[in-house]
PDBML (XML) file of the C-alpha atoms, coordinates in Angstrom:
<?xml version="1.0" encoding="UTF-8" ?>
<PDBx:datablock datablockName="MODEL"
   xmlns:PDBx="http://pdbml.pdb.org/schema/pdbx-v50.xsd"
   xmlns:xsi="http://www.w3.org/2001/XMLSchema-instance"
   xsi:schemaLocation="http://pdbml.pdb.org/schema/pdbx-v50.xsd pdbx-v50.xsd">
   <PDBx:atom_siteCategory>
      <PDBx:atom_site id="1">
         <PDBx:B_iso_or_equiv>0.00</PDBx:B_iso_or_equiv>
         <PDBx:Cartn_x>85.148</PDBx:Cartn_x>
         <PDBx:Cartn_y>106.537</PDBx:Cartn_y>
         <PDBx:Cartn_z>78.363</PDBx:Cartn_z>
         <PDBx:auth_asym_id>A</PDBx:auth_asym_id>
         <PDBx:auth_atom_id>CA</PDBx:auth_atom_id>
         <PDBx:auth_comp_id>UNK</PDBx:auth_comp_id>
         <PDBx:auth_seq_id>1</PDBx:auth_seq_id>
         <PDBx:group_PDB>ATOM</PDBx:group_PDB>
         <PDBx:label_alt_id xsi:nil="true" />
         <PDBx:label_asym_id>A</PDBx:label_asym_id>
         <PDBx:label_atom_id>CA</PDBx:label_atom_id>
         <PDBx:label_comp_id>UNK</PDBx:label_comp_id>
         <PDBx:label_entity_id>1</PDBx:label_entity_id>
         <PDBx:label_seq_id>1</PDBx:label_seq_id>
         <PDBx:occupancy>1.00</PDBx:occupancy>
         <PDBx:pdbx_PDB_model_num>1</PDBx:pdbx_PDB_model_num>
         <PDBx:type_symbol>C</PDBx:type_symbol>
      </PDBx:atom_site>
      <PDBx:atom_site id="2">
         <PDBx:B_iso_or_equiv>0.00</PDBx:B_iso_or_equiv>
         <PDBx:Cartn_x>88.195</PDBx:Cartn_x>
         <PDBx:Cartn_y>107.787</PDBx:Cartn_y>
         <PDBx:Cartn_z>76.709</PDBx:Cartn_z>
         <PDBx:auth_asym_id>A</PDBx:auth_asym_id>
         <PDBx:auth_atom_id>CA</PDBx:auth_atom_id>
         <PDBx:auth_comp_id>UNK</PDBx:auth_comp_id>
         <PDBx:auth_seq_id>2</PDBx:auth_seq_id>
         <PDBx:group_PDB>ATOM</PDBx:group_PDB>
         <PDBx:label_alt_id xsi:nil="true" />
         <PDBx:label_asym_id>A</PDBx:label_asym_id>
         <PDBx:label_atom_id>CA</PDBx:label_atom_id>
         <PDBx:label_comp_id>UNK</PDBx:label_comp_id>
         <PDBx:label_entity_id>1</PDBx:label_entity_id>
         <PDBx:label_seq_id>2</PDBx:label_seq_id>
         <PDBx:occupancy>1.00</PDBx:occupancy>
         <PDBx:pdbx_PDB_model_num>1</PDBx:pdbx_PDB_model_num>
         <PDBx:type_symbol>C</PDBx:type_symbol>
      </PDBx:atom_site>
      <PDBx:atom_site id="3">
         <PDBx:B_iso_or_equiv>0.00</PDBx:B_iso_or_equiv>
         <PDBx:Cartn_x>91.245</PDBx:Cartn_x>
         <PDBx:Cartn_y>105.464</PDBx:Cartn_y>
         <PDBx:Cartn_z>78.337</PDBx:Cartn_z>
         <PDBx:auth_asym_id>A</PDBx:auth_asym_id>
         <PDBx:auth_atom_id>CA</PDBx:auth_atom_id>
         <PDBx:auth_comp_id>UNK</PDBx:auth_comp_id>
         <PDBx:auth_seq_id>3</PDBx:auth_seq_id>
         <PDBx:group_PDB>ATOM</PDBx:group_PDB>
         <PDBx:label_alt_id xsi:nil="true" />
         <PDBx:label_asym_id>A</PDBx:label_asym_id>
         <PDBx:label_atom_id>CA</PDBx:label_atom_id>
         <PDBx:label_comp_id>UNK</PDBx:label_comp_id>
         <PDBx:label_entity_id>1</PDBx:label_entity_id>
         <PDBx:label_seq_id>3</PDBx:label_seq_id>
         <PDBx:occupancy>1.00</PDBx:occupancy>
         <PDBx:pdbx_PDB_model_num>1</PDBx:pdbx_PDB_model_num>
         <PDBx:type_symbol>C</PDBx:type_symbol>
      </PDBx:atom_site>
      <PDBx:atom_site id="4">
         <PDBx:B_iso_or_equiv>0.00</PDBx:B_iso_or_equiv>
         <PDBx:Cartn_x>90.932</PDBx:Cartn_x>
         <PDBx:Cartn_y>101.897</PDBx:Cartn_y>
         <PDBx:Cartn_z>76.241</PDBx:Cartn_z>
         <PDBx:auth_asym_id>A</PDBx:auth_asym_id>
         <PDBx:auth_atom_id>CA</PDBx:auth_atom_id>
         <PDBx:auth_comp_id>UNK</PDBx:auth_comp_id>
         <PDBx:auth_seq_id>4</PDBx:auth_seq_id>
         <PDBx:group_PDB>ATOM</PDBx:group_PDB>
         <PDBx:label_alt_id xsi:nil="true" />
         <PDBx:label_asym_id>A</PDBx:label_asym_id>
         <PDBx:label_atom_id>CA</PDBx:label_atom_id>
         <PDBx:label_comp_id>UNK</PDBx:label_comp_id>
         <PDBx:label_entity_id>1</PDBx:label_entity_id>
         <PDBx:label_seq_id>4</PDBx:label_seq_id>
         <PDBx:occupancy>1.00</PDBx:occupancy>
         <PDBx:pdbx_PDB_model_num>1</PDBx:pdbx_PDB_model_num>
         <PDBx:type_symbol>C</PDBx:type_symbol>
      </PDBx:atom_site>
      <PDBx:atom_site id="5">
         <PDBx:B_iso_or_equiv>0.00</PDBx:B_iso_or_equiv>
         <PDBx:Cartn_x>94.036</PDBx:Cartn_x>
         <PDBx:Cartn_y>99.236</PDBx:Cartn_y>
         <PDBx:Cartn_z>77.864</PDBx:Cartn_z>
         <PDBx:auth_asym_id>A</PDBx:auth_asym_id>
         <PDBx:auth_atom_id>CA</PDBx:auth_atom_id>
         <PDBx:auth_comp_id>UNK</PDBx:auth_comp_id>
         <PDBx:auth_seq_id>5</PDBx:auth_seq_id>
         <PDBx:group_PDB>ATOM</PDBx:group_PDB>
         <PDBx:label_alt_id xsi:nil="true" />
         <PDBx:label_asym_id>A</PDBx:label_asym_id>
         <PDBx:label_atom_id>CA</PDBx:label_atom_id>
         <PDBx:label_comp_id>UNK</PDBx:label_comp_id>
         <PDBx:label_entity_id>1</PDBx:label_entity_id>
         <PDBx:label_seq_id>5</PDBx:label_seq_id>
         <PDBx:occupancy>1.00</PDBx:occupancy>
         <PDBx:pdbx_PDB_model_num>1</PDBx:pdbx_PDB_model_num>
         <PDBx:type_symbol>C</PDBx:type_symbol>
      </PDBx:atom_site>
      <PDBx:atom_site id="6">
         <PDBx:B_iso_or_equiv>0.00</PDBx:B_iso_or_equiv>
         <PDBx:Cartn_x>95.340</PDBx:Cartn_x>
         <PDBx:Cartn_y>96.281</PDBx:Cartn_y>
         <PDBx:Cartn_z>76.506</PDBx:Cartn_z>
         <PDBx:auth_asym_id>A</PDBx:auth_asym_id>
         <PDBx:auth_atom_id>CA</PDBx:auth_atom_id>
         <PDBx:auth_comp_id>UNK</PDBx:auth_comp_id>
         <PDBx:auth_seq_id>6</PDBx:auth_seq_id>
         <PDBx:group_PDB>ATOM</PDBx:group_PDB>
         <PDBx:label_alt_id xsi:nil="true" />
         <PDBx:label_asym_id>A</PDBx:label_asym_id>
         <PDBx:label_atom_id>CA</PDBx:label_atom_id>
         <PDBx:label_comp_id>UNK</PDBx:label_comp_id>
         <PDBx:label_entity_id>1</PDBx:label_entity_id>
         <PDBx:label_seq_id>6</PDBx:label_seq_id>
         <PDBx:occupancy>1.00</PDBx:occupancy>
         <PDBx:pdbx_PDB_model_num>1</PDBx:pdbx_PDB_model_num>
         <PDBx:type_symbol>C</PDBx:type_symbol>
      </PDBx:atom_site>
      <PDBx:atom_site id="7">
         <PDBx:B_iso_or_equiv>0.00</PDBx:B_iso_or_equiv>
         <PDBx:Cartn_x>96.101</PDBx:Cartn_x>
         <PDBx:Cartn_y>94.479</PDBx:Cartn_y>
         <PDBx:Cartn_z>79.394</PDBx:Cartn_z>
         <PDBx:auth_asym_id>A</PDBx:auth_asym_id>
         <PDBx:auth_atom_id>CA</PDBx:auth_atom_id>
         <PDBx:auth_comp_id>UNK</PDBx:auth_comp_id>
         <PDBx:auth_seq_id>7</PDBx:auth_seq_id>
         <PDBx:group_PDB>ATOM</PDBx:group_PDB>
         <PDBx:label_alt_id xsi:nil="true" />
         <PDBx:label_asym_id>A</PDBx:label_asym_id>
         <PDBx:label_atom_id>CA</PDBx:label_atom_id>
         <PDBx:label_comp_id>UNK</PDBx:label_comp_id>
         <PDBx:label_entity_id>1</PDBx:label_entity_id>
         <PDBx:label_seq_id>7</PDBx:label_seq_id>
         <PDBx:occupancy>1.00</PDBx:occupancy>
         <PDBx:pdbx_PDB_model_num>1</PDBx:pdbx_PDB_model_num>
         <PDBx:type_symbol>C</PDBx:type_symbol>
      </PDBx:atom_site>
      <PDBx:atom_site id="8">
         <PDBx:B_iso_or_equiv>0.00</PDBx:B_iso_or_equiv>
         <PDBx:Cartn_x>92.286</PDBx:Cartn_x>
         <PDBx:Cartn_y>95.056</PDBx:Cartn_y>
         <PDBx:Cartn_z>80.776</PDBx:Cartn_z>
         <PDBx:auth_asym_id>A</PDBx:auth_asym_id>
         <PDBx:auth_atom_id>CA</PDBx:auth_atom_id>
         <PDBx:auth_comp_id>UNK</PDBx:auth_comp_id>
         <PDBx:auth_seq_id>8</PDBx:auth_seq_id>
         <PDBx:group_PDB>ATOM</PDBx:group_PDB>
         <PDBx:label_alt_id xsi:nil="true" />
         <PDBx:label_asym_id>A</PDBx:label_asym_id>
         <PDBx:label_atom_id>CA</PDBx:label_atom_id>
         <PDBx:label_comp_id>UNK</PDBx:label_comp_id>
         <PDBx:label_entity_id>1</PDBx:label_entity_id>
         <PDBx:label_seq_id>8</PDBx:label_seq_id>
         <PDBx:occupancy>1.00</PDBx:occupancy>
         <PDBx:pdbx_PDB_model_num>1</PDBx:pdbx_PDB_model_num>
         <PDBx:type_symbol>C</PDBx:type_symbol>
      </PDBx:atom_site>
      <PDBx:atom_site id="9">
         <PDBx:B_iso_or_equiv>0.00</PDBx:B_iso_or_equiv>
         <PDBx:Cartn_x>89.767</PDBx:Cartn_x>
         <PDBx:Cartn_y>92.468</PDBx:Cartn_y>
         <PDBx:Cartn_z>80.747</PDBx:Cartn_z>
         <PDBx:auth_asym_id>A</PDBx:auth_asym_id>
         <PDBx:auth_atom_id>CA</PDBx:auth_atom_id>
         <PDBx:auth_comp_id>UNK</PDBx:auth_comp_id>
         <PDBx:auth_seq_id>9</PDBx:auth_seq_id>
         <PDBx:group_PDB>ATOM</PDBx:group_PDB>
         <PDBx:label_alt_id xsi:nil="true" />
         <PDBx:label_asym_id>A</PDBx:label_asym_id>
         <PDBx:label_atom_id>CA</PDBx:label_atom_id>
         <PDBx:label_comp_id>UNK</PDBx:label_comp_id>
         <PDBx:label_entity_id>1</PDBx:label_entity_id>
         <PDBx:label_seq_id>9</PDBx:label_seq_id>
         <PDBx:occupancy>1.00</PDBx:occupancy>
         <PDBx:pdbx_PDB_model_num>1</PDBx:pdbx_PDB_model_num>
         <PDBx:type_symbol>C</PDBx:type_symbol>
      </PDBx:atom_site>
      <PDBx:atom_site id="10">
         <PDBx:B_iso_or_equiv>0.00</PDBx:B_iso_or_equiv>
         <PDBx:Cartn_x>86.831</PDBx:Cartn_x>
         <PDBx:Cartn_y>94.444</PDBx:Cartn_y>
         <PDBx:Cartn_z>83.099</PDBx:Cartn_z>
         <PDBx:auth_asym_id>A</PDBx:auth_asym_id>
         <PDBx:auth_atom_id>CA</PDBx:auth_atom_id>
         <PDBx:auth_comp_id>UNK</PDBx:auth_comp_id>
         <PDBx:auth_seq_id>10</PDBx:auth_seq_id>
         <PDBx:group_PDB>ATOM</PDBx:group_PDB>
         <PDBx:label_alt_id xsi:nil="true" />
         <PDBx:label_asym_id>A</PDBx:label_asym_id>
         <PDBx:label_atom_id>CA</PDBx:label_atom_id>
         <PDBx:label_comp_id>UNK</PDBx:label_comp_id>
         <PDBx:label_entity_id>1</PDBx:label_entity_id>
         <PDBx:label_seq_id>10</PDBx:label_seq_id>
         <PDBx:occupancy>1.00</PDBx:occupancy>
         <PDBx:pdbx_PDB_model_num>1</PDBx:pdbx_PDB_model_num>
         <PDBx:type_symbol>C</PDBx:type_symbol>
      </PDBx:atom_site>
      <PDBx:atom_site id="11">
         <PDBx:B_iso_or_equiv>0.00</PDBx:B_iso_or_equiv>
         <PDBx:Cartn_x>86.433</PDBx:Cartn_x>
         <PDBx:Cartn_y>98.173</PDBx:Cartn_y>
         <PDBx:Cartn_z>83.013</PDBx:Cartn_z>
         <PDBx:auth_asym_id>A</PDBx:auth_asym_id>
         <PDBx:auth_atom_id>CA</PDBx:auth_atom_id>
         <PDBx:auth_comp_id>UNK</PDBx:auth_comp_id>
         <PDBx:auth_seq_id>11</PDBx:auth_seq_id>
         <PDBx:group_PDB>ATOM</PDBx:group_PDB>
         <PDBx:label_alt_id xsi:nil="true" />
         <PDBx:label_asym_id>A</PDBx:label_asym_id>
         <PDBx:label_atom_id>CA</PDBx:label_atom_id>
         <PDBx:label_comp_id>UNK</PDBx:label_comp_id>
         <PDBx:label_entity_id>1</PDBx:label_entity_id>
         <PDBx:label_seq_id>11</PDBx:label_seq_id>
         <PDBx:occupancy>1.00</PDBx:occupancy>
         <PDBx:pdbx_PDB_model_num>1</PDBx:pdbx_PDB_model_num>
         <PDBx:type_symbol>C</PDBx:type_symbol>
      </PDBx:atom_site>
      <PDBx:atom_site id="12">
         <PDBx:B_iso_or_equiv>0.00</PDBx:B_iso_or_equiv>
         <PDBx:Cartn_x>84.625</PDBx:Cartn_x>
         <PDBx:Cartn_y>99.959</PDBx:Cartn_y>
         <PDBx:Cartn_z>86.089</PDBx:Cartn_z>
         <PDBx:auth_asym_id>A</PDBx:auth_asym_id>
         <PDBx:auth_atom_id>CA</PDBx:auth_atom_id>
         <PDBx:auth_comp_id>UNK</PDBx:auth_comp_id>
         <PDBx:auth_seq_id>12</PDBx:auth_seq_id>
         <PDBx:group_PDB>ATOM</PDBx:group_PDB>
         <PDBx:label_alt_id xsi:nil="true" />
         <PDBx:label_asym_id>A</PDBx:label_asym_id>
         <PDBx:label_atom_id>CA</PDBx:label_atom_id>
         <PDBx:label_comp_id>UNK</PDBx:label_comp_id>
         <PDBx:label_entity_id>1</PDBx:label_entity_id>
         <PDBx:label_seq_id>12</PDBx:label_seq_id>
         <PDBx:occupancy>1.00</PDBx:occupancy>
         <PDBx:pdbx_PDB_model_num>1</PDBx:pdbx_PDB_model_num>
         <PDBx:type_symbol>C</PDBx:type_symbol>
      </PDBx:atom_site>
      <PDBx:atom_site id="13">
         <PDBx:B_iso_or_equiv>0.00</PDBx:B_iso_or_equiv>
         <PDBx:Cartn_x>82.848</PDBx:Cartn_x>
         <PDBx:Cartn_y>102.558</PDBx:Cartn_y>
         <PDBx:Cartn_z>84.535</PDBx:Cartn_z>
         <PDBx:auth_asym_id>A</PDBx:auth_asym_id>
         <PDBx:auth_atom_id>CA</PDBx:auth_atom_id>
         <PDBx:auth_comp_id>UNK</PDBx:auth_comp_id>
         <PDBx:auth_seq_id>13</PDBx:auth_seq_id>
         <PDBx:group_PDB>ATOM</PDBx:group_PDB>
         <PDBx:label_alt_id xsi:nil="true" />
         <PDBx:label_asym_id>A</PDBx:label_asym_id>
         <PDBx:label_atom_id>CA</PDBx:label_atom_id>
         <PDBx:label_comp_id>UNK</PDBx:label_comp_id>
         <PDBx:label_entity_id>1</PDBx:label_entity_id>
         <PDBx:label_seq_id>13</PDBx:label_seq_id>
         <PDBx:occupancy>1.00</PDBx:occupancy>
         <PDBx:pdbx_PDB_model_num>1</PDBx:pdbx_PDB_model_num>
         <PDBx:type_symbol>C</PDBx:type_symbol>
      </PDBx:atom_site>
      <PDBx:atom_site id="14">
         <PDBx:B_iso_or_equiv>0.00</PDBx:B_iso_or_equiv>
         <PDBx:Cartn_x>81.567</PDBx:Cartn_x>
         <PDBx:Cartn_y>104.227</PDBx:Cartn_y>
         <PDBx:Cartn_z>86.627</PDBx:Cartn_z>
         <PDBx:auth_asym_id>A</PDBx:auth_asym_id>
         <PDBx:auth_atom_id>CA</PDBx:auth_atom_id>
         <PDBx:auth_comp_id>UNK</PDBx:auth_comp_id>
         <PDBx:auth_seq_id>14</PDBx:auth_seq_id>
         <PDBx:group_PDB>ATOM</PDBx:group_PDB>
         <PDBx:label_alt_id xsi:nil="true" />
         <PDBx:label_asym_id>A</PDBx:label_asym_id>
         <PDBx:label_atom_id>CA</PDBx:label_atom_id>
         <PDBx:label_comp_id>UNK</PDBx:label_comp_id>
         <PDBx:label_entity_id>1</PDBx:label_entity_id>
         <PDBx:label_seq_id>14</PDBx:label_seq_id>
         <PDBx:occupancy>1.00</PDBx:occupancy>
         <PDBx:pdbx_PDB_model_num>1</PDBx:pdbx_PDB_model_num>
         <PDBx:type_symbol>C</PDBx:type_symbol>
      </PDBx:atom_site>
      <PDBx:atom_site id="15">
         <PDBx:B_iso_or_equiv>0.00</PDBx:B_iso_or_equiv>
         <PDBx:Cartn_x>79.489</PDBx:Cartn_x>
         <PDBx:Cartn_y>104.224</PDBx:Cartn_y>
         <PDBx:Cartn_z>90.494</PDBx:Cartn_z>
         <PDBx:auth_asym_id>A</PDBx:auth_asym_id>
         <PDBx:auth_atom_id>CA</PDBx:auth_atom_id>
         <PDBx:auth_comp_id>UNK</PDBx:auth_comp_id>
         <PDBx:auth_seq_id>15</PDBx:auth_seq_id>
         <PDBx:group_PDB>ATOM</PDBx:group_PDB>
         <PDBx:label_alt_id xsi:nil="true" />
         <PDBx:label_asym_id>A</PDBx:label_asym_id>
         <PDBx:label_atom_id>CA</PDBx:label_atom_id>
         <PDBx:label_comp_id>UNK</PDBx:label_comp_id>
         <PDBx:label_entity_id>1</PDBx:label_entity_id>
         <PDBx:label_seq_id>15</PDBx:label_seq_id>
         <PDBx:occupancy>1.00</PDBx:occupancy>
         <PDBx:pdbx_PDB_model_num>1</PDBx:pdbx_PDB_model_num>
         <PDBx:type_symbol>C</PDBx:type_symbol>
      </PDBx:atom_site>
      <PDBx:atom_site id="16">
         <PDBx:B_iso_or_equiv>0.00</PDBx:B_iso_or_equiv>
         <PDBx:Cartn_x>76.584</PDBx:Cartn_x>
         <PDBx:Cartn_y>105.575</PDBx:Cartn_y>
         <PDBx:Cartn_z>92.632</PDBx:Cartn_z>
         <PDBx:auth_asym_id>A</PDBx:auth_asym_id>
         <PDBx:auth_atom_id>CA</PDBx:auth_atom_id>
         <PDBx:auth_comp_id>UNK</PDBx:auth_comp_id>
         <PDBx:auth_seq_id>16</PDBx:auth_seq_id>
         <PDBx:group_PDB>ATOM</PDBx:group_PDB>
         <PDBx:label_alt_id xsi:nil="true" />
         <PDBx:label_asym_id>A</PDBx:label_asym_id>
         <PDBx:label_atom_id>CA</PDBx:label_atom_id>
         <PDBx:label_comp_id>UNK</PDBx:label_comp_id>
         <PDBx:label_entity_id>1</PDBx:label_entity_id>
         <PDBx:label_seq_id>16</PDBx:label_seq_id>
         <PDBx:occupancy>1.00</PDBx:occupancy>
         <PDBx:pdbx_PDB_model_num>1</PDBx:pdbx_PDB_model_num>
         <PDBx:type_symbol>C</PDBx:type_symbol>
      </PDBx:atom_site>
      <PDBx:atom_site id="17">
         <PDBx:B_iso_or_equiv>0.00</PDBx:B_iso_or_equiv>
         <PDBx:Cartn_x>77.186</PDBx:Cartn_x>
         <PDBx:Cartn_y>105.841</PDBx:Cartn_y>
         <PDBx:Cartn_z>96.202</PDBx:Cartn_z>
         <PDBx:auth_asym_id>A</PDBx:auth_asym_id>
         <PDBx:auth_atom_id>CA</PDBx:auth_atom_id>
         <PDBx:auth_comp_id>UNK</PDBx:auth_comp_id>
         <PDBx:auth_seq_id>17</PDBx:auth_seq_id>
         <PDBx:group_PDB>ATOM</PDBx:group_PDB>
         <PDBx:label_alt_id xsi:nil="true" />
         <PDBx:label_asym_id>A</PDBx:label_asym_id>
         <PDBx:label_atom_id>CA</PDBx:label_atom_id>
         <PDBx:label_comp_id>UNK</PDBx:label_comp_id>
         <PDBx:label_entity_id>1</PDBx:label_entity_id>
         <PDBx:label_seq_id>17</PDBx:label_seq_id>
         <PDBx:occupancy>1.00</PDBx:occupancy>
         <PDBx:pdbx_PDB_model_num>1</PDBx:pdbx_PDB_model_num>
         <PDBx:type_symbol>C</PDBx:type_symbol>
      </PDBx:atom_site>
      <PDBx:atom_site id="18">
         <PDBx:B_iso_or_equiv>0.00</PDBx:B_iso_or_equiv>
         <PDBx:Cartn_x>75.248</PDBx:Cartn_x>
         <PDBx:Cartn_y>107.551</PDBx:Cartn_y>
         <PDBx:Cartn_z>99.259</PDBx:Cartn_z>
         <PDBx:auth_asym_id>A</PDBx:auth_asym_id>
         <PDBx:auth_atom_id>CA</PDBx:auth_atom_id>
         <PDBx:auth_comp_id>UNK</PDBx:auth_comp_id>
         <PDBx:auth_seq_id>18</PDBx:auth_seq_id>
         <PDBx:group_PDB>ATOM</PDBx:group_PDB>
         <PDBx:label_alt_id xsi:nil="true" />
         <PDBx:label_asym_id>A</PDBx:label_asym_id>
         <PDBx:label_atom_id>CA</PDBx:label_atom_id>
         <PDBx:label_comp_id>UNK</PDBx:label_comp_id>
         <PDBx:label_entity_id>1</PDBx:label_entity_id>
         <PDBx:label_seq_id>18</PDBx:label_seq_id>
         <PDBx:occupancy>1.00</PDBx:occupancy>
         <PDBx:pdbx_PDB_model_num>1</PDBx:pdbx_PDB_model_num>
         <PDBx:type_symbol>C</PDBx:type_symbol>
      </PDBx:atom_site>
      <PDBx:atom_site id="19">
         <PDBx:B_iso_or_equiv>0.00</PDBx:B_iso_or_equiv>
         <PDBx:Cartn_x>76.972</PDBx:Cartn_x>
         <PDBx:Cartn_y>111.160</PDBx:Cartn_y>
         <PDBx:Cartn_z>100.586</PDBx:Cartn_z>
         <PDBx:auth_asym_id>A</PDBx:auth_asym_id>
         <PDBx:auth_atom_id>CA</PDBx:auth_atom_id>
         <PDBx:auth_comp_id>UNK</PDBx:auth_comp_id>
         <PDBx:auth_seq_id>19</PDBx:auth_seq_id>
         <PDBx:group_PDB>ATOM</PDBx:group_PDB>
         <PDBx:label_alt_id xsi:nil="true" />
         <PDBx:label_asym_id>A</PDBx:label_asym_id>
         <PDBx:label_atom_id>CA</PDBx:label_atom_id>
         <PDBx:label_comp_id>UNK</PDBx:label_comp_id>
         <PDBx:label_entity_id>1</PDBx:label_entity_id>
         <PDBx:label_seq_id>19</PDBx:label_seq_id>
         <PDBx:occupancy>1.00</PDBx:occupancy>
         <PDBx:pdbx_PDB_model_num>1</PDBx:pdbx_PDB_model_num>
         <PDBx:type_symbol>C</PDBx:type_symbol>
      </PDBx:atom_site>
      <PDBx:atom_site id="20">
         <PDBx:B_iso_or_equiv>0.00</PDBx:B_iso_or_equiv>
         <PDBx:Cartn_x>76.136</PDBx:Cartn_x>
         <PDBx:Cartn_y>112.729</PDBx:Cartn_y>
         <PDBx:Cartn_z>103.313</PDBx:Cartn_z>
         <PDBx:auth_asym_id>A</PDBx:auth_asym_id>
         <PDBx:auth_atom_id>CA</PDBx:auth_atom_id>
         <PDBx:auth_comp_id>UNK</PDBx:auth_comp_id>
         <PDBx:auth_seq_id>20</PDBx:auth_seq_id>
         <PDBx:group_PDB>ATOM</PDBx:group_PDB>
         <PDBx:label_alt_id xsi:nil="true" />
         <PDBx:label_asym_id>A</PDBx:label_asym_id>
         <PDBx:label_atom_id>CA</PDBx:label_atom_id>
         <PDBx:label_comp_id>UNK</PDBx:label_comp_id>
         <PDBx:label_entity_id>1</PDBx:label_entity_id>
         <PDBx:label_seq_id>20</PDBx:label_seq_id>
         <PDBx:occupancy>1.00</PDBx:occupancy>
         <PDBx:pdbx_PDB_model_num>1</PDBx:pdbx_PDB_model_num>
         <PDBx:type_symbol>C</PDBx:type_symbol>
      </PDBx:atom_site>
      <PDBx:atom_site id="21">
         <PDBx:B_iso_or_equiv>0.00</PDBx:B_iso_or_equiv>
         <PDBx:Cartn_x>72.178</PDBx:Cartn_x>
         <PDBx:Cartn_y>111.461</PDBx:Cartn_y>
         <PDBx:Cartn_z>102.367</PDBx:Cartn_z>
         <PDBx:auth_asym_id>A</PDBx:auth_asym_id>
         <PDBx:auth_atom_id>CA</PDBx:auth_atom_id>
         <PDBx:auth_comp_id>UNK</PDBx:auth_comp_id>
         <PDBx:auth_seq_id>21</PDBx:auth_seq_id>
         <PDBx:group_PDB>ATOM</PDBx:group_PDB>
         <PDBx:label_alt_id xsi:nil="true" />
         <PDBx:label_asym_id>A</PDBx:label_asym_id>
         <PDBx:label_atom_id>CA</PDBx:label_atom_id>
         <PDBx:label_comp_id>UNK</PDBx:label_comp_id>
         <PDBx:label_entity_id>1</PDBx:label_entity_id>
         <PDBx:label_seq_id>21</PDBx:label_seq_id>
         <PDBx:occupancy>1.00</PDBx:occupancy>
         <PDBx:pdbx_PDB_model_num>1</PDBx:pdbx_PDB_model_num>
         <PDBx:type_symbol>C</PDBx:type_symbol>
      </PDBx:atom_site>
      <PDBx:atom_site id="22">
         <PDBx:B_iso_or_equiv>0.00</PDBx:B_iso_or_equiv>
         <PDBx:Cartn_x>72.187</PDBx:Cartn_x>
         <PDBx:Cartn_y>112.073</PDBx:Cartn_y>
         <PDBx:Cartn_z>98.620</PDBx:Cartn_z>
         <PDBx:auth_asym_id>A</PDBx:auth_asym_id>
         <PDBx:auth_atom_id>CA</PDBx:auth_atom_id>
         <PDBx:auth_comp_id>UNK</PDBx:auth_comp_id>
         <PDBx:auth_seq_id>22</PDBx:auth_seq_id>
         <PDBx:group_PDB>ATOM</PDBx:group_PDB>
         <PDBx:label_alt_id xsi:nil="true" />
         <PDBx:label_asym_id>A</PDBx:label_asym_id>
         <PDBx:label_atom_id>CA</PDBx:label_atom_id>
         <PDBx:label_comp_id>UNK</PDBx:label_comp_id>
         <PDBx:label_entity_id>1</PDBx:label_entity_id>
         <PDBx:label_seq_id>22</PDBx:label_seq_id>
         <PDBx:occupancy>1.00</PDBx:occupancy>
         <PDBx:pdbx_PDB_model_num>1</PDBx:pdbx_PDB_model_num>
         <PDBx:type_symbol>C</PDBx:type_symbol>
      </PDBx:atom_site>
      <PDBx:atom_site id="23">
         <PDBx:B_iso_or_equiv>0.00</PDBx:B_iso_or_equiv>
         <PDBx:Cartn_x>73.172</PDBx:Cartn_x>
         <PDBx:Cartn_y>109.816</PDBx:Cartn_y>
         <PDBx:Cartn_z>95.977</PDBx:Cartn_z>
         <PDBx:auth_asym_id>A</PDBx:auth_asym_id>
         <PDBx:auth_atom_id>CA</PDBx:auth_atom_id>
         <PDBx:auth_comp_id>UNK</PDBx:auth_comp_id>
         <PDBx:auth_seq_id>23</PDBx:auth_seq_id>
         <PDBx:group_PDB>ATOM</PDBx:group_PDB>
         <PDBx:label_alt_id xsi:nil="true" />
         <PDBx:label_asym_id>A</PDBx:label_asym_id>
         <PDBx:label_atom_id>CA</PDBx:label_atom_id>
         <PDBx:label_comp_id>UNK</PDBx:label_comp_id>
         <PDBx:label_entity_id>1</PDBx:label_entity_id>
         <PDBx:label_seq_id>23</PDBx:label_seq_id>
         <PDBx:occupancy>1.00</PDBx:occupancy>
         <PDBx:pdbx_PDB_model_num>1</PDBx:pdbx_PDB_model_num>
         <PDBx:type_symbol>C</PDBx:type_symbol>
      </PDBx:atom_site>
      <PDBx:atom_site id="24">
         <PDBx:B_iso_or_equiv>0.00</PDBx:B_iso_or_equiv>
         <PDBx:Cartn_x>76.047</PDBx:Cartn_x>
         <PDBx:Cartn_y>110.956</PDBx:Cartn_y>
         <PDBx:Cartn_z>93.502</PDBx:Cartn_z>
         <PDBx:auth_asym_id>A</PDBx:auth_asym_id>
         <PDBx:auth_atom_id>CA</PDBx:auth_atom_id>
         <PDBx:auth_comp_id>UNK</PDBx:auth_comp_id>
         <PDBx:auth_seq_id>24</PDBx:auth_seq_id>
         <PDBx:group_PDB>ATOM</PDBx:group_PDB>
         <PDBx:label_alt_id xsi:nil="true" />
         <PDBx:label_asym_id>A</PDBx:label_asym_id>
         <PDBx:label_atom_id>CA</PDBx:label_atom_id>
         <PDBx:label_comp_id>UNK</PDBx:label_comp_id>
         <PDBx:label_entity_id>1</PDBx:label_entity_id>
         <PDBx:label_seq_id>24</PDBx:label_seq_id>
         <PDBx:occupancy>1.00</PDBx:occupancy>
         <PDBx:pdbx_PDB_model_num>1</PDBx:pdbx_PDB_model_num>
         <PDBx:type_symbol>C</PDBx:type_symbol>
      </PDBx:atom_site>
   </PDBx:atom_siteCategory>
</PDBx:datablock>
């Protein structure tokens, strides 16, 4: 990560979801 807020208590960092059959 490179974006830190002030007013943010829970970050999503990041995700895996299914495409078209393959994971990303």
């Amino acid at each position: 990560m490179t974006d830190y807020y002030s007013n943010v208590i829970s970050m999503m960092i990041g995700e895996i979801y299914l495409h078209n059959g393959v994971w990303k």
